[in-house]
Protein backbone atom coordinates (compact mmCIF):
# COMPACT_ATOMS: atom_id res chain seq x y z
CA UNK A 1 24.43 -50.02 -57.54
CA UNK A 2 25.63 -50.28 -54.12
CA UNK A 3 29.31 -51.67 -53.61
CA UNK A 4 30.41 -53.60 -50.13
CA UNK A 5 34.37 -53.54 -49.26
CA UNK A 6 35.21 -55.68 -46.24
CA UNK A 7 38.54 -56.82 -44.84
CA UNK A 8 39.23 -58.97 -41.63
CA UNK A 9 42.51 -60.47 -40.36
CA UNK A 10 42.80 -63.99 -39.65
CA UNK A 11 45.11 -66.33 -37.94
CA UNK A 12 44.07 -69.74 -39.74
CA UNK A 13 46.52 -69.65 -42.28
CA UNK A 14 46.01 -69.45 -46.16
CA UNK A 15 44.62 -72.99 -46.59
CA UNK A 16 42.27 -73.15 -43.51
CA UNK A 17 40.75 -69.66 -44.63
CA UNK A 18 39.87 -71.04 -48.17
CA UNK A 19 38.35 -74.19 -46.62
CA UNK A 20 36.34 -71.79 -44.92
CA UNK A 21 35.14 -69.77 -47.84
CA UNK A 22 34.81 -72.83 -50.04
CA UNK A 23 32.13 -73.95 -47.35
CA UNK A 24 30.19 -70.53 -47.08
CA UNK A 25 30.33 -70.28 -51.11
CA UNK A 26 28.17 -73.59 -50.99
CA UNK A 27 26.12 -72.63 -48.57
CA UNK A 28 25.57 -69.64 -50.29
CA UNK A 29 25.13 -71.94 -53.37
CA UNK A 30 22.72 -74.07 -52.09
CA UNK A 31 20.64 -71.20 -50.18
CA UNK A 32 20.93 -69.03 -52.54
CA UNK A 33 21.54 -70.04 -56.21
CA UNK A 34 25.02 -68.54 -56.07
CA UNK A 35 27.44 -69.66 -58.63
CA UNK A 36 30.88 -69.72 -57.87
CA UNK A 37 34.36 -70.29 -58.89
CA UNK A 38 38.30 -70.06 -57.93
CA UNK A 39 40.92 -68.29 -59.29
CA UNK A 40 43.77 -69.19 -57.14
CA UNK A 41 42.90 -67.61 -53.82
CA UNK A 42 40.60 -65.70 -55.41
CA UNK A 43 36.70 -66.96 -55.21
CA UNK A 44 34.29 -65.19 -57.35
CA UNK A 45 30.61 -65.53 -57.35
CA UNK A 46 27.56 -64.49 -59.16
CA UNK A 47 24.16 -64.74 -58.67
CA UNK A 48 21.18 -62.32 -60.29
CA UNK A 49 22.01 -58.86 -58.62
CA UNK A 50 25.15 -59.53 -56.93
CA UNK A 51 28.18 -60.04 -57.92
CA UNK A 52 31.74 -60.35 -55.97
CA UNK A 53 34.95 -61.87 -55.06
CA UNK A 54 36.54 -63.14 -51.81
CA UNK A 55 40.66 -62.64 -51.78
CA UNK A 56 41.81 -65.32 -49.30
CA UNK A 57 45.72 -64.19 -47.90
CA UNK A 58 48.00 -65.38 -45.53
CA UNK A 59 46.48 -63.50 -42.65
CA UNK A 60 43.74 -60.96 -44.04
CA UNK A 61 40.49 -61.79 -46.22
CA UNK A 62 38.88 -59.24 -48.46
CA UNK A 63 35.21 -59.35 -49.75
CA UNK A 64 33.89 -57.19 -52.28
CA UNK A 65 30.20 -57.39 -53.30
CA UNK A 66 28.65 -55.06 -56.23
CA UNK A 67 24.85 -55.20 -55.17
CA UNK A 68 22.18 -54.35 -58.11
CA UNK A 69 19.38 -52.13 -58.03
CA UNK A 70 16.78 -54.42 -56.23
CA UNK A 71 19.56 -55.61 -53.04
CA UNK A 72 21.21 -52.08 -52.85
CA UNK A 73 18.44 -51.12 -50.66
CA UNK A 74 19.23 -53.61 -48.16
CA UNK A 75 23.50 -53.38 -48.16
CA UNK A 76 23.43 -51.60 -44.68
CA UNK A 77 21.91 -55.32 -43.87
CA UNK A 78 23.70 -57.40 -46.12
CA UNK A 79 27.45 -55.48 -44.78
CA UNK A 80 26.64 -56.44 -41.44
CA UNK A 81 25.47 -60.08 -41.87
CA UNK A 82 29.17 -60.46 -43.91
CA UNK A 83 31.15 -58.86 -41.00
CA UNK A 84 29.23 -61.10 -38.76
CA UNK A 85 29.61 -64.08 -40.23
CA UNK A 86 33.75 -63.24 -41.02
CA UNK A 87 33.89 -62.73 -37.48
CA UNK A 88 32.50 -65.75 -36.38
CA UNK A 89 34.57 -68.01 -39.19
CA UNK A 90 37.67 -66.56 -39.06
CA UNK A 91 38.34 -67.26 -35.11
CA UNK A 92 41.17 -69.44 -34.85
């Protein structure tokens, strides 16, 4: 079981950042069959072979992502696809 740790600053603010993880959790919803919920600022997600959370702050967001046996082999790939897509989100 692989495990993916990410964190990025941000400039957007608390409620802009969570607008823009509420939009990639349906994306990922709708691509993927990803299930998803909040907790406060805290949006967790689970689909078959991944599992993770998304802690939306002030200025910084954190991703964690437990990967099963089948997607471990590709985390190299799925860590930089997350770090590119932070990147490109979290631009103010």
């Amino acid at each position: 079981m692989a495990k993916i740790d990410i964190q990025r600053p941000h400039s957007l603010g608390r409620e802009a950042a969570r607008e823009k993880a509420e939009y990639l959790a349906q994306r990922l919803a709708n691509e993927y069959g990803v299930r998803y919920q909040w907790q406060d600022d805290v949006l967790e997600f689970k689909r078959s072979g991944a599992d993770g959370r998304i802690e939306v702050g002030e200025d910084q967001v954190r991703v964690q992502l437990n990967l099963g046996l089948m997607l471990s082999a590709l985390s190299g790939t799925i860590k930089r696809e997350i770090e590119q897509v932070l990147d490109k989100h979290l631009k103010a």
